[in-house]
PDB file of N, CA and C in Angstrom:
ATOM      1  N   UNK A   1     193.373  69.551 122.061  1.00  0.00           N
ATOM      2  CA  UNK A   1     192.713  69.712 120.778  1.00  0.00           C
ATOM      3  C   UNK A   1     193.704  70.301 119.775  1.00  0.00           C
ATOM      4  N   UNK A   2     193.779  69.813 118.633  1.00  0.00           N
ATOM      5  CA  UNK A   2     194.690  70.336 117.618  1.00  0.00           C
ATOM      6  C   UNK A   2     194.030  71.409 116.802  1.00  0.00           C
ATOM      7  N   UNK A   3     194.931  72.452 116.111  1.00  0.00           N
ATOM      8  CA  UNK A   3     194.297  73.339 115.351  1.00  0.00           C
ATOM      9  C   UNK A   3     194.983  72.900 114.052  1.00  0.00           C
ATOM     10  N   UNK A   4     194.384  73.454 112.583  1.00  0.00           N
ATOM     11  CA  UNK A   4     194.759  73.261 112.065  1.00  0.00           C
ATOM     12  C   UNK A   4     194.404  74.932 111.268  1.00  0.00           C
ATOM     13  N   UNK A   5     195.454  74.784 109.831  1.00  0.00           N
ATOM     14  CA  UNK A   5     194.925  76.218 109.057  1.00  0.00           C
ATOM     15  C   UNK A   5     193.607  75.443 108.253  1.00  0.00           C
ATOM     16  N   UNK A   6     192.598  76.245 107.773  1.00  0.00           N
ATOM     17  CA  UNK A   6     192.063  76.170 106.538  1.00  0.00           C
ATOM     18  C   UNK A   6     191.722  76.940 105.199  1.00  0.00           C
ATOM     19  N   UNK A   7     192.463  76.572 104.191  1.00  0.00           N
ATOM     20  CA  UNK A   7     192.157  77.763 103.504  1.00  0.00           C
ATOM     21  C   UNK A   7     190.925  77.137 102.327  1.00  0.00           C
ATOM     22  N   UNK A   8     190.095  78.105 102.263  1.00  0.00           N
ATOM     23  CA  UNK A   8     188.927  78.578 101.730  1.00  0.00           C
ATOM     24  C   UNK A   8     189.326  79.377 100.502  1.00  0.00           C
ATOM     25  N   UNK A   9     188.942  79.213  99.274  1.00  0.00           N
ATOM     26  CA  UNK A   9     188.793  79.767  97.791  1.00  0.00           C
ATOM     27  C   UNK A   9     187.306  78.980  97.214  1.00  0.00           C
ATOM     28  N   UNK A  10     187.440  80.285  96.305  1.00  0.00           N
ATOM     29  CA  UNK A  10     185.983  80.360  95.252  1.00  0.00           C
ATOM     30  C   UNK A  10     186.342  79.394  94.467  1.00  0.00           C
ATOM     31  N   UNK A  11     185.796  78.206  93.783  1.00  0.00           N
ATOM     32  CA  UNK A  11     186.650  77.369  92.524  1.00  0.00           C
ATOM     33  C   UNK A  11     185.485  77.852  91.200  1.00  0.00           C
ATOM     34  N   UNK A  12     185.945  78.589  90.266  1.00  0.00           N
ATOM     35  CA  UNK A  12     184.812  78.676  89.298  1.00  0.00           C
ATOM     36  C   UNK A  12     184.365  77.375  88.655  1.00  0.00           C
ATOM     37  N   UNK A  13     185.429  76.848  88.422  1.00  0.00           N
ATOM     38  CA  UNK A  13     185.477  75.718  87.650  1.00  0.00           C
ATOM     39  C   UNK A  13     184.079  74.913  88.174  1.00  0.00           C
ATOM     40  N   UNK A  14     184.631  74.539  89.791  1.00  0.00           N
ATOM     41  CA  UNK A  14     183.473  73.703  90.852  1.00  0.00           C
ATOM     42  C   UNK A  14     182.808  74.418  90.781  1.00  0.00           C
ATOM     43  N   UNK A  15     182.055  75.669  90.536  1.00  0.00           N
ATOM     44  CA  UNK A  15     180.844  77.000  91.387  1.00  0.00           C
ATOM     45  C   UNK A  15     180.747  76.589  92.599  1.00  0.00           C
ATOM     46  N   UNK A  16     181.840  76.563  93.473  1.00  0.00           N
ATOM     47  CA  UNK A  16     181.388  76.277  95.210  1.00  0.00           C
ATOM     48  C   UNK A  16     182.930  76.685  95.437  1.00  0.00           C
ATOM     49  N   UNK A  17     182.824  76.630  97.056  1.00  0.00           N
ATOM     50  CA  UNK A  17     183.607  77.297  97.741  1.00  0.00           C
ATOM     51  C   UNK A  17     184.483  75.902  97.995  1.00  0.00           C
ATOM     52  N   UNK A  18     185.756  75.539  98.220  1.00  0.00           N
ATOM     53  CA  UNK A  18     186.838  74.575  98.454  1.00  0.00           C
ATOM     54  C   UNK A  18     187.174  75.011  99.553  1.00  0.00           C
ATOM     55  N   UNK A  19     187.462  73.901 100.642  1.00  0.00           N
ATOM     56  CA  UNK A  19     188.282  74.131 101.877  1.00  0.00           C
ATOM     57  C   UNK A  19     189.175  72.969 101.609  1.00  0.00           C
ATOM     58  N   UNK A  20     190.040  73.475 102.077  1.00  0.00           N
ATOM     59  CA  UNK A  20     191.546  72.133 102.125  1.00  0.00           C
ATOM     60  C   UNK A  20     192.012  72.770 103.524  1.00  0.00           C
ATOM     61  N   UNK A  21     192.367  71.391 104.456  1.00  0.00           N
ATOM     62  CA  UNK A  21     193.292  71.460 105.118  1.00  0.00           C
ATOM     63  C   UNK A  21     194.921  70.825 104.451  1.00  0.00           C
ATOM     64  N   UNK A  22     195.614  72.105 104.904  1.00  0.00           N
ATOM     65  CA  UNK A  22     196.698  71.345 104.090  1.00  0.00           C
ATOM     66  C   UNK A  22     197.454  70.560 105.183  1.00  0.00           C
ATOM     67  N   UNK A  23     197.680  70.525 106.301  1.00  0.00           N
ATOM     68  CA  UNK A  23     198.757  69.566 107.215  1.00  0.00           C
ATOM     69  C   UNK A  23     197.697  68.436 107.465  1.00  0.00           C
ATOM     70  N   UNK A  24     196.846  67.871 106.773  1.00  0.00           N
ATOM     71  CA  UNK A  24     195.938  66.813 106.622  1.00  0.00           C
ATOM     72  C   UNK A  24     195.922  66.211 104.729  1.00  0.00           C
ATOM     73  N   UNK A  25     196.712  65.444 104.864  1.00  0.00           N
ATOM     74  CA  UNK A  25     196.743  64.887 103.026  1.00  0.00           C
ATOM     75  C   UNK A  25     195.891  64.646 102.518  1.00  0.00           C
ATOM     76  N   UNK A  26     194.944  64.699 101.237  1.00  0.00           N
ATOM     77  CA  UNK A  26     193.701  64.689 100.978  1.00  0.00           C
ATOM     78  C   UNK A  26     192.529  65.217 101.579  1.00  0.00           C
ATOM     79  N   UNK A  27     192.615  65.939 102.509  1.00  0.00           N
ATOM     80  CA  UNK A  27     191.369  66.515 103.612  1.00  0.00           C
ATOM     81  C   UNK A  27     191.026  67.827 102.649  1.00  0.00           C
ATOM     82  N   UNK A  28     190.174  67.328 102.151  1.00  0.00           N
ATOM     83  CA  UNK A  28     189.393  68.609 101.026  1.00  0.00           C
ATOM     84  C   UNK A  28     187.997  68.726 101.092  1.00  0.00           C
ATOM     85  N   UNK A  29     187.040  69.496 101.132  1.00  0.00           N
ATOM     86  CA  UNK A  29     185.951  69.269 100.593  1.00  0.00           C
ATOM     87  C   UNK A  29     185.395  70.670 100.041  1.00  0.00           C
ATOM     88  N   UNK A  30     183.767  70.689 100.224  1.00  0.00           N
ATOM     89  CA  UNK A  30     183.419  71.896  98.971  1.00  0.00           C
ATOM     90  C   UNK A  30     182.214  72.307  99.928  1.00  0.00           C
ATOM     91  N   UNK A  31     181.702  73.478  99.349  1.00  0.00           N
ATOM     92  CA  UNK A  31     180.043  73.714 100.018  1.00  0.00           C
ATOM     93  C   UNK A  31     179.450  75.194  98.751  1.00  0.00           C
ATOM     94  N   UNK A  32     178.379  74.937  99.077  1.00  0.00           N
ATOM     95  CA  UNK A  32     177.778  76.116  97.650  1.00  0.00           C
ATOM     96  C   UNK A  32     177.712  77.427  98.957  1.00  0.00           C
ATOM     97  N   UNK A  33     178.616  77.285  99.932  1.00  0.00           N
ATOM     98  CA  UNK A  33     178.647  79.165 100.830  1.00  0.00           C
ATOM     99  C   UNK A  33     180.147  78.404 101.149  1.00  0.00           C
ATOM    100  N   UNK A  34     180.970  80.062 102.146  1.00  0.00           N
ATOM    101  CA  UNK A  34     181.940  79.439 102.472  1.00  0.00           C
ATOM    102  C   UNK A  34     181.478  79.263 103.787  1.00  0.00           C
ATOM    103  N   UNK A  35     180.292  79.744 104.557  1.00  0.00           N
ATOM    104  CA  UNK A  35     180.276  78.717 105.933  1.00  0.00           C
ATOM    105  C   UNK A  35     180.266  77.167 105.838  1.00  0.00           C
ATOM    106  N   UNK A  36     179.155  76.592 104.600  1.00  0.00           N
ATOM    107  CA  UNK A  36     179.172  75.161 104.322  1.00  0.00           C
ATOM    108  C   UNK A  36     180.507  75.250 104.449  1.00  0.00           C
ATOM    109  N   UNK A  37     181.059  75.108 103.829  1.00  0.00           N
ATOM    110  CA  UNK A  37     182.936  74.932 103.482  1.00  0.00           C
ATOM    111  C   UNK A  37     183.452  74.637 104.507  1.00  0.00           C
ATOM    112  N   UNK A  38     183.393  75.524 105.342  1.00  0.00           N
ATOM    113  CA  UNK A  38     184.094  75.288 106.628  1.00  0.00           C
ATOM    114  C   UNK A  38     183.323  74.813 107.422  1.00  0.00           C
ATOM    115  N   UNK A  39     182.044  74.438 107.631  1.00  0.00           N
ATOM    116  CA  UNK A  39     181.182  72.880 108.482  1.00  0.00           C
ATOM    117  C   UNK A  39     182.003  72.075 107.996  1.00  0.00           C
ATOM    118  N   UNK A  40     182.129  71.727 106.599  1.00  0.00           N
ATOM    119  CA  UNK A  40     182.200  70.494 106.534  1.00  0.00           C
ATOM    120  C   UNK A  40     183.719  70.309 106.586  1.00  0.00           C
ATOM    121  N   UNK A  41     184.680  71.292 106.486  1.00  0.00           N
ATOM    122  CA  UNK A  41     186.370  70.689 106.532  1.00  0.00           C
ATOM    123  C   UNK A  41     186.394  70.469 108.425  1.00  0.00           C
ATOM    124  N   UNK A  42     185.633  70.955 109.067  1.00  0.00           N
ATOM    125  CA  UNK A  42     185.480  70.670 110.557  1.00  0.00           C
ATOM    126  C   UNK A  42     184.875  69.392 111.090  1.00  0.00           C
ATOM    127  N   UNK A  43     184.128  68.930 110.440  1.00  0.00           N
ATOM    128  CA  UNK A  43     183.598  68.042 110.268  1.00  0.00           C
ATOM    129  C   UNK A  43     184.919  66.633 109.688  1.00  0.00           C
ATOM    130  N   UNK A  44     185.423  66.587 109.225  1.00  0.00           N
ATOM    131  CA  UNK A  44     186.094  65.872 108.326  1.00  0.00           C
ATOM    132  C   UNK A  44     187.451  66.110 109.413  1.00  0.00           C
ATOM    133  N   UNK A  45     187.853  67.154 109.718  1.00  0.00           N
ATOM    134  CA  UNK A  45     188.708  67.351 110.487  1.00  0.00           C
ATOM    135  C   UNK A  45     188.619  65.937 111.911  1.00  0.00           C
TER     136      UNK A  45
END
């Protein structure tokens, strides 16, 4: 199983939380908590 980092920030701009994997190109997504956030960059992962 591979790990990857994810980093998690507030985006005001978006009002939701951003996860990006960065050693994955385009692998971004958003959630209105940062648990959503990180379901869904796991998910996508």
């Amino acid at each position: 199983m591979s790990k990857y980092e994810i980093i998690i920030y507030w985006s005001e701009a978006d009002k939701a939380f951003i996860a990006k994997v960065t050693e994955l190109s385009g692998c971004a997504t958003d959630g209105s908590t940062y648990r959503e956030a990180l379901a869904h960059a796991e998910i996508i992962i």
